[in-house]
Structures are given as C-alpha cells and as structure tokens.
C-alpha atoms as a PDB file:
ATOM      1  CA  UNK A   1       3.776  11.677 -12.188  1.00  0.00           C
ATOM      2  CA  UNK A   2       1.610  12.755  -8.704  1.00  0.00           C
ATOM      3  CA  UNK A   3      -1.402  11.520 -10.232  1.00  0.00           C
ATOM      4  CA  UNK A   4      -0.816   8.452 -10.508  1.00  0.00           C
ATOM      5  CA  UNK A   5       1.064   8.071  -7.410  1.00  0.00           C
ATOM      6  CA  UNK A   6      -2.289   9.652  -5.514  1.00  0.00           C
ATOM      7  CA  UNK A   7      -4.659   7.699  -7.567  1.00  0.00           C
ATOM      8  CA  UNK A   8      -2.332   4.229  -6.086  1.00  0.00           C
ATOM      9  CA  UNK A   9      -2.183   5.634  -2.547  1.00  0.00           C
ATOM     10  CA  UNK A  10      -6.163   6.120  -2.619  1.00  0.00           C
ATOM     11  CA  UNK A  11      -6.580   2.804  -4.131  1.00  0.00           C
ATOM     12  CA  UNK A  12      -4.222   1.447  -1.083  1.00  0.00           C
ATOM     13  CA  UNK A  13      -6.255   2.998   1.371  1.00  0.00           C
ATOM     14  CA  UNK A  14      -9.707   2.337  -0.350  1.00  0.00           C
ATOM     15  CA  UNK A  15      -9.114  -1.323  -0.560  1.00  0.00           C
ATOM     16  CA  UNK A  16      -7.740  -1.584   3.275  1.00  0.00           C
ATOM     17  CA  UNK A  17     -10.607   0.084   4.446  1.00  0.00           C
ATOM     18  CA  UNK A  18     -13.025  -2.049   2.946  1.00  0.00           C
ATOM     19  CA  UNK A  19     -11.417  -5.181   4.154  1.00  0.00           C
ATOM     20  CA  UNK A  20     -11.896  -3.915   7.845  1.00  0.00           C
ATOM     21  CA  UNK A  21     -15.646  -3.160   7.234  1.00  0.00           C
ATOM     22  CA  UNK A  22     -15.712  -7.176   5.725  1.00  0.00           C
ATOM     23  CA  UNK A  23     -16.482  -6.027   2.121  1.00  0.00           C
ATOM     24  CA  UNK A  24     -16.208  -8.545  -0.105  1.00  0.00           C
ATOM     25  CA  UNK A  25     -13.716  -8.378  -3.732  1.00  0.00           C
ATOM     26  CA  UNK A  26     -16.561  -5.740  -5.294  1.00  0.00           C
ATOM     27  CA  UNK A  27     -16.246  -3.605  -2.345  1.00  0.00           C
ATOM     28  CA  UNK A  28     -12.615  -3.574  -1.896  1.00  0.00           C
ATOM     29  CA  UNK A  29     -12.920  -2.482  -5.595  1.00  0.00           C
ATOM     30  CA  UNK A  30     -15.222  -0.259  -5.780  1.00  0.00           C
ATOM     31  CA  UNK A  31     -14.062   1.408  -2.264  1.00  0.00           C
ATOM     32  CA  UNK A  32     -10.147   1.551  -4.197  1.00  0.00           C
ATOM     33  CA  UNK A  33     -11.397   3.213  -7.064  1.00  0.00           C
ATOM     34  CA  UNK A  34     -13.661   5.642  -4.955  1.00  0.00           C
ATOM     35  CA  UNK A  35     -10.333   6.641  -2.771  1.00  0.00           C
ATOM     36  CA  UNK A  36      -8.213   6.685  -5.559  1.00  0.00           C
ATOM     37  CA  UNK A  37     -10.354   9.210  -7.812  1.00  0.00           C
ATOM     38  CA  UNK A  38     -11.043  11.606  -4.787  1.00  0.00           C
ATOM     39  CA  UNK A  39      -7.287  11.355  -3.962  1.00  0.00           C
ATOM     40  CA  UNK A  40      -6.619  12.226  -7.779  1.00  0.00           C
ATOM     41  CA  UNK A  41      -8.856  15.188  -7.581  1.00  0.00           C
ATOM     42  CA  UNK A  42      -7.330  16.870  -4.630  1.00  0.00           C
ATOM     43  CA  UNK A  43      -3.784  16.351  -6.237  1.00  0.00           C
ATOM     44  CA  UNK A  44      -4.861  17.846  -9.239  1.00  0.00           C
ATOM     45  CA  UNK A  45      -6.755  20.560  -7.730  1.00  0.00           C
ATOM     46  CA  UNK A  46      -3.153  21.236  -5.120  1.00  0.00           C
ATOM     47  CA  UNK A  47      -1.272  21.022  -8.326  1.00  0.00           C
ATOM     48  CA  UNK A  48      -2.788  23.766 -10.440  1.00  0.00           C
ATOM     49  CA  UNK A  49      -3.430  25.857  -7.312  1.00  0.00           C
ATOM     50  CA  UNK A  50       0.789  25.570  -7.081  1.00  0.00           C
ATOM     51  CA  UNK A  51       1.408  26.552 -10.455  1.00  0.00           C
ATOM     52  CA  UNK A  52      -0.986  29.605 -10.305  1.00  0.00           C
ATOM     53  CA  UNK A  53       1.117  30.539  -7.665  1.00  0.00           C
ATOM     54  CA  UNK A  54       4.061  29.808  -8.733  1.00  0.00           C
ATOM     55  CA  UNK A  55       5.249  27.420  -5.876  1.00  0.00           C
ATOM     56  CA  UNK A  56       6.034  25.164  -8.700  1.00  0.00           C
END
C-alpha cells in the first residue's frame, strides 16, 4: 500500500512543480510521472532495506 501512496505524492509534487515553471498539460504529465516513479523507487528501495533489517 506505500507504493502507491509514494507514486501519488510524487505525481502531486511533479505536476505542481511544473505548473510554477509554466509547463504546459505534457509537462505537468510527464514531470508527475517522473516524480512519482523516483518517489516509488526510493519507497521500494526504504522498504526492502526495512525488512532486511527487520524494522518491519
């Protein structure tokens, strides 16, 4: 259930970011799905380094 959550929060943040710069709709896409895959990766990467140490 993080992933998804982290993939929305990056998409959040991609797409406000873009509309400061003045990116038009393809840029507030494409800057939303950027964010939200990088924010997915570093969840998943936090998540198996907690299980391998058994914080989880």
């Amino acid at each position: 259930m993080l992933l998804p959550i982290a993939f929305a929060f990056g998409m959040i943040l991609g797409w406000q970011r873009a509309t400061r710069r003045g990116g038009d709709r393809l840029d507030k896409w494409q800057y939303g799905i950027a964010h939200g895959i990088a924010f997915t990766l570093v969840a998943l990467a936090l998540t198996i380094l907690a299980r391998r140490f058994g914080l989880i």
